[in-house]
C-alpha atoms as a PDB file:
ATOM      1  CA  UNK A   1     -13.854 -19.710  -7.538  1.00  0.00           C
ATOM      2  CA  UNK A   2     -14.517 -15.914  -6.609  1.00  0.00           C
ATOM      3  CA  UNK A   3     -17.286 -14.232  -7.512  1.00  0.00           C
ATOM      4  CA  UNK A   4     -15.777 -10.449  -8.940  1.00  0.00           C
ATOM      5  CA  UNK A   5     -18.256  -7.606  -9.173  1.00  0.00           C
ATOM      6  CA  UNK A   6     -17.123  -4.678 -12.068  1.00  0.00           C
ATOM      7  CA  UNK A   7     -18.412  -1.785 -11.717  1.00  0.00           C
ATOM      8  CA  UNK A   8     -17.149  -0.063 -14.772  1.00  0.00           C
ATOM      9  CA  UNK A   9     -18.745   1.828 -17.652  1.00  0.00           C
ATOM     10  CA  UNK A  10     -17.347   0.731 -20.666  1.00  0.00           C
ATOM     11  CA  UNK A  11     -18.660  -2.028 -21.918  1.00  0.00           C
ATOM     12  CA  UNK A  12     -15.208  -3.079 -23.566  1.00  0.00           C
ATOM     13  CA  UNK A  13     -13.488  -3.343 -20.687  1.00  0.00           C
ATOM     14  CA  UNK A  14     -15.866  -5.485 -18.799  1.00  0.00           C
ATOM     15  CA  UNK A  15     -15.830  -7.724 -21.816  1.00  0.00           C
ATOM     16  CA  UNK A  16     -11.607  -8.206 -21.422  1.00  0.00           C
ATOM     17  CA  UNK A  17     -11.749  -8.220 -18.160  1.00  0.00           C
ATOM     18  CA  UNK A  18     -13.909 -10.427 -17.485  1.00  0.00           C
ATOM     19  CA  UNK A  19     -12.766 -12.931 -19.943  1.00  0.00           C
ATOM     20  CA  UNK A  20      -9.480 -13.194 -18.852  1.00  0.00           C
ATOM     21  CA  UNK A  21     -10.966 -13.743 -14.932  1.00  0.00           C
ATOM     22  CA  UNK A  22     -13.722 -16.168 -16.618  1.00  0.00           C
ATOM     23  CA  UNK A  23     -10.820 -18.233 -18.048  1.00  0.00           C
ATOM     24  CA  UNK A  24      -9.096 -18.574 -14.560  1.00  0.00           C
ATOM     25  CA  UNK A  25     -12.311 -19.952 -12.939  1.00  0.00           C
ATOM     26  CA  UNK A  26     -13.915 -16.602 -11.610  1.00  0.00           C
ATOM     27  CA  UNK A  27     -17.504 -15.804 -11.703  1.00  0.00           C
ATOM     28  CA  UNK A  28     -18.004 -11.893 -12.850  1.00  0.00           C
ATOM     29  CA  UNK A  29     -21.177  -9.787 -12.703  1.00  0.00           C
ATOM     30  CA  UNK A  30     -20.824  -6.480 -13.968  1.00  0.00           C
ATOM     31  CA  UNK A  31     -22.812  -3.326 -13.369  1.00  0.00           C
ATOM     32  CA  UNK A  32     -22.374  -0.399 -15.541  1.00  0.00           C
ATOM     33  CA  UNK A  33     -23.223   2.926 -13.837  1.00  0.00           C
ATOM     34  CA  UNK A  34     -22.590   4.184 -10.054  1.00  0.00           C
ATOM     35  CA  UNK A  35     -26.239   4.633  -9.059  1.00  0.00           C
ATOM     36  CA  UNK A  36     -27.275   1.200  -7.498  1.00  0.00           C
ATOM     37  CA  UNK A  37     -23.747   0.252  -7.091  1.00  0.00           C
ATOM     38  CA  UNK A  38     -23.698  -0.640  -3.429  1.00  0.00           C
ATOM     39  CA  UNK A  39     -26.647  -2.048  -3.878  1.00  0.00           C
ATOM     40  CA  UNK A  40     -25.589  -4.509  -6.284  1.00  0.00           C
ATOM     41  CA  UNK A  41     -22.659  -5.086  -4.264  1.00  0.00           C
ATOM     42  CA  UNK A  42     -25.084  -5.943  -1.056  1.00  0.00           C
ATOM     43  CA  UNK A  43     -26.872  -8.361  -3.549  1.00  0.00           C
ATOM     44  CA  UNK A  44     -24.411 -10.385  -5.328  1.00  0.00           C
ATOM     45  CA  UNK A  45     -21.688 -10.431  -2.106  1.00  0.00           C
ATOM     46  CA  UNK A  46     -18.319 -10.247  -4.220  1.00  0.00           C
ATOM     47  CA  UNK A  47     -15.112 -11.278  -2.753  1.00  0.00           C
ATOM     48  CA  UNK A  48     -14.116  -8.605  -4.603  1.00  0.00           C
ATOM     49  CA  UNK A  49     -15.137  -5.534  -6.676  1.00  0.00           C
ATOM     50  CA  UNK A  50     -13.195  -3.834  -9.105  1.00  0.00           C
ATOM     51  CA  UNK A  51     -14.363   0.053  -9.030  1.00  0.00           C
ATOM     52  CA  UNK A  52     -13.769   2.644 -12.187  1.00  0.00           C
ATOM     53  CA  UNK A  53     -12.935   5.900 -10.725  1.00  0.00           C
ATOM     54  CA  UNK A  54     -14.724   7.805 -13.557  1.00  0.00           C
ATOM     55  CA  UNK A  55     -18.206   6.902 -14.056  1.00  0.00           C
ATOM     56  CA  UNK A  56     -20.633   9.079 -15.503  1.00  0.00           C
ATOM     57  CA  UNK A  57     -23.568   9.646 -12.850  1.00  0.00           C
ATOM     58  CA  UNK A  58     -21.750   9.210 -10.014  1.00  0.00           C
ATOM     59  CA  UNK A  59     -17.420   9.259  -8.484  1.00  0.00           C
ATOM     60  CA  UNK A  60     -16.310   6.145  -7.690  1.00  0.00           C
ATOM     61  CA  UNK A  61     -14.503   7.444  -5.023  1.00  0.00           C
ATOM     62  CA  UNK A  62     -18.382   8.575  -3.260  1.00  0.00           C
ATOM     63  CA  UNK A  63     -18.928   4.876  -3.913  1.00  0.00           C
ATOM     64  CA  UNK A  64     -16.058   3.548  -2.040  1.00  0.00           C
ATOM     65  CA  UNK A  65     -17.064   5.645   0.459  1.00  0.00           C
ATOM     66  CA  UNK A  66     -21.059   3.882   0.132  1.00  0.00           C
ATOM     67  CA  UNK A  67     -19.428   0.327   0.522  1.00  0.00           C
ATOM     68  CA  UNK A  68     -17.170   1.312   3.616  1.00  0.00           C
ATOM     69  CA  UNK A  69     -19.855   2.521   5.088  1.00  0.00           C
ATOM     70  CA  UNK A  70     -22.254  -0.171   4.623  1.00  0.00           C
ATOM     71  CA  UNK A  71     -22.019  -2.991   7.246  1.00  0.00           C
ATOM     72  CA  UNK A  72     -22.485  -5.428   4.242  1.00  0.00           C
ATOM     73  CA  UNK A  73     -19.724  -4.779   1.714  1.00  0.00           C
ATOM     74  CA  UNK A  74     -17.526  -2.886   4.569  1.00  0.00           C
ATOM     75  CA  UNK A  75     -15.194  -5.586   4.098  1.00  0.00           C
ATOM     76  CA  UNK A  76     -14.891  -6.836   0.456  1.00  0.00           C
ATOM     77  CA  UNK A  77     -11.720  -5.453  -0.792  1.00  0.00           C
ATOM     78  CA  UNK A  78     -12.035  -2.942  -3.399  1.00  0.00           C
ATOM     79  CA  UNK A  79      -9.773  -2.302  -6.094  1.00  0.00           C
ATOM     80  CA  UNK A  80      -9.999   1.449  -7.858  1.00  0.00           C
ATOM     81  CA  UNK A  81      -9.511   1.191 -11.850  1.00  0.00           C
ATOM     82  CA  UNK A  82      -8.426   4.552 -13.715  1.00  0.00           C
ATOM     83  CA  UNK A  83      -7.143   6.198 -16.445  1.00  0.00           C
ATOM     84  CA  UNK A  84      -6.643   9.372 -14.085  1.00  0.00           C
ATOM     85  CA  UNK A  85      -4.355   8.378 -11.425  1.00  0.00           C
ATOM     86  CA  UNK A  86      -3.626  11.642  -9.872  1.00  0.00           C
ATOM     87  CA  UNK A  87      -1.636  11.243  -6.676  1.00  0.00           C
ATOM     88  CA  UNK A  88      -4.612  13.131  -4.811  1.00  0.00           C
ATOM     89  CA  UNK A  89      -6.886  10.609  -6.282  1.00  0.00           C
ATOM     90  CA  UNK A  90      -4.510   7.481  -5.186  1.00  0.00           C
ATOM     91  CA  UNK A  91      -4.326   9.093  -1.669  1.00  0.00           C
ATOM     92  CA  UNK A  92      -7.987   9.565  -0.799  1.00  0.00           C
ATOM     93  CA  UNK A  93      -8.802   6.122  -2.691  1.00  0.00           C
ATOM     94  CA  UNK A  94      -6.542   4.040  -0.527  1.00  0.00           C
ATOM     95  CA  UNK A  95      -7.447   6.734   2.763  1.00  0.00           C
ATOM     96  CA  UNK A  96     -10.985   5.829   1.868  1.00  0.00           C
ATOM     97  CA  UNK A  97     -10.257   2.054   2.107  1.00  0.00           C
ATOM     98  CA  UNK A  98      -9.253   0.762  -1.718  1.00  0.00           C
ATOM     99  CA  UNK A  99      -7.166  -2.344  -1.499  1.00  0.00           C
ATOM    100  CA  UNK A 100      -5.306  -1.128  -4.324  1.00  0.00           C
ATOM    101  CA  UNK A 101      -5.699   1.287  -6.915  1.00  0.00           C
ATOM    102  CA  UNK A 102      -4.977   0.347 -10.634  1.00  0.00           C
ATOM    103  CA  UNK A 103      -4.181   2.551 -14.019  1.00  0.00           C
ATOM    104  CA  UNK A 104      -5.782   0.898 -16.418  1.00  0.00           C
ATOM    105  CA  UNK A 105      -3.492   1.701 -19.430  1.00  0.00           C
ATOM    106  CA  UNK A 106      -0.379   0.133 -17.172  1.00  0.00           C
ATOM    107  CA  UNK A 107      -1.893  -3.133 -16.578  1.00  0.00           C
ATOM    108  CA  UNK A 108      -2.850  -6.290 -18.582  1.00  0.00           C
ATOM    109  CA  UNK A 109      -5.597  -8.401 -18.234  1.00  0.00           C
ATOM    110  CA  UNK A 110      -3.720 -11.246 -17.067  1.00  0.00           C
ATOM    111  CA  UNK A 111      -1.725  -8.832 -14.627  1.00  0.00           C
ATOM    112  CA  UNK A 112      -5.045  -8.259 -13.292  1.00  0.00           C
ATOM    113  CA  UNK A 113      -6.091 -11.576 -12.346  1.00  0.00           C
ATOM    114  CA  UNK A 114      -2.264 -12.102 -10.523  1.00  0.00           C
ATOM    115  CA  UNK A 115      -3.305  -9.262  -8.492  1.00  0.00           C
ATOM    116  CA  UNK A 116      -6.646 -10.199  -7.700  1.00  0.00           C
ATOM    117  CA  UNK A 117      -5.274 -13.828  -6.253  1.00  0.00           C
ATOM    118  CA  UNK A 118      -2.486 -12.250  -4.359  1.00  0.00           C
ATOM    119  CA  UNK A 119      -5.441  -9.676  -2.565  1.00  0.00           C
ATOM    120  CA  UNK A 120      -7.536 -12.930  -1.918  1.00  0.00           C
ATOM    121  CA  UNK A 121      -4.819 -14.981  -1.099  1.00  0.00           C
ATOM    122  CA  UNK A 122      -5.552 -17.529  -3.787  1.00  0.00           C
END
């Protein structure tokens, strides 16, 4: 299956999240701050990365921006996690190029892992 790259801060999270994609065959790799993101994206080659919005040393949305630009990861769909959906946020996420942009407090793990097949056509 997939390999899924979270790049997501708290710890907690990565632990339910990836679980639940573990359990349905995926292969995660988590990294927990923004600096080094893209580079870590470059490295491991998700099919997909699931991106906090809020991390503390650098906006995920300025890392978006990083893999779009880079030739490498310009085309592995990104999904933007929040708890902080404002509409402005939703707007330059998906203007930026974000698959899909998820509030985390409105989704389920296993909710997750239905959207992540429909995005990769599973």
């Amino acid at each position: 299956m997939p390999k899924i790259l979270l790049i997501e801060d708290d710890e907690s999270l990565y632990k339910m999240y990836s679980t639940e994609l573990e359990m349905e065959g995926y292969e995660t790799v988590w990294h927990n701050t923004g600096i080094g993101a893209t580079e870590t994206a470059k490295k491991e080659n998700p099919a997909l990365i699931l991106l906090d919005i809020m991390l503390p040393d650098k906006d995920g949305i300025k890392i978006l921006k990083d893999l779009k630009e880079e030739p490498a990861t310009k085309n592995i769909p990104v999904v933007m996690l929040t708890n902080f959906g404002s509409d402005e946020n939703i707007k330059v996420a998906l203007e930026t190029g974000a698959e899909d942009f998820i509030l985390k407090y409105q989704i389920v793990p296993a909710e997750l892992v239905v959207k992540i097949k429909q995005i990769l056509k599973v």
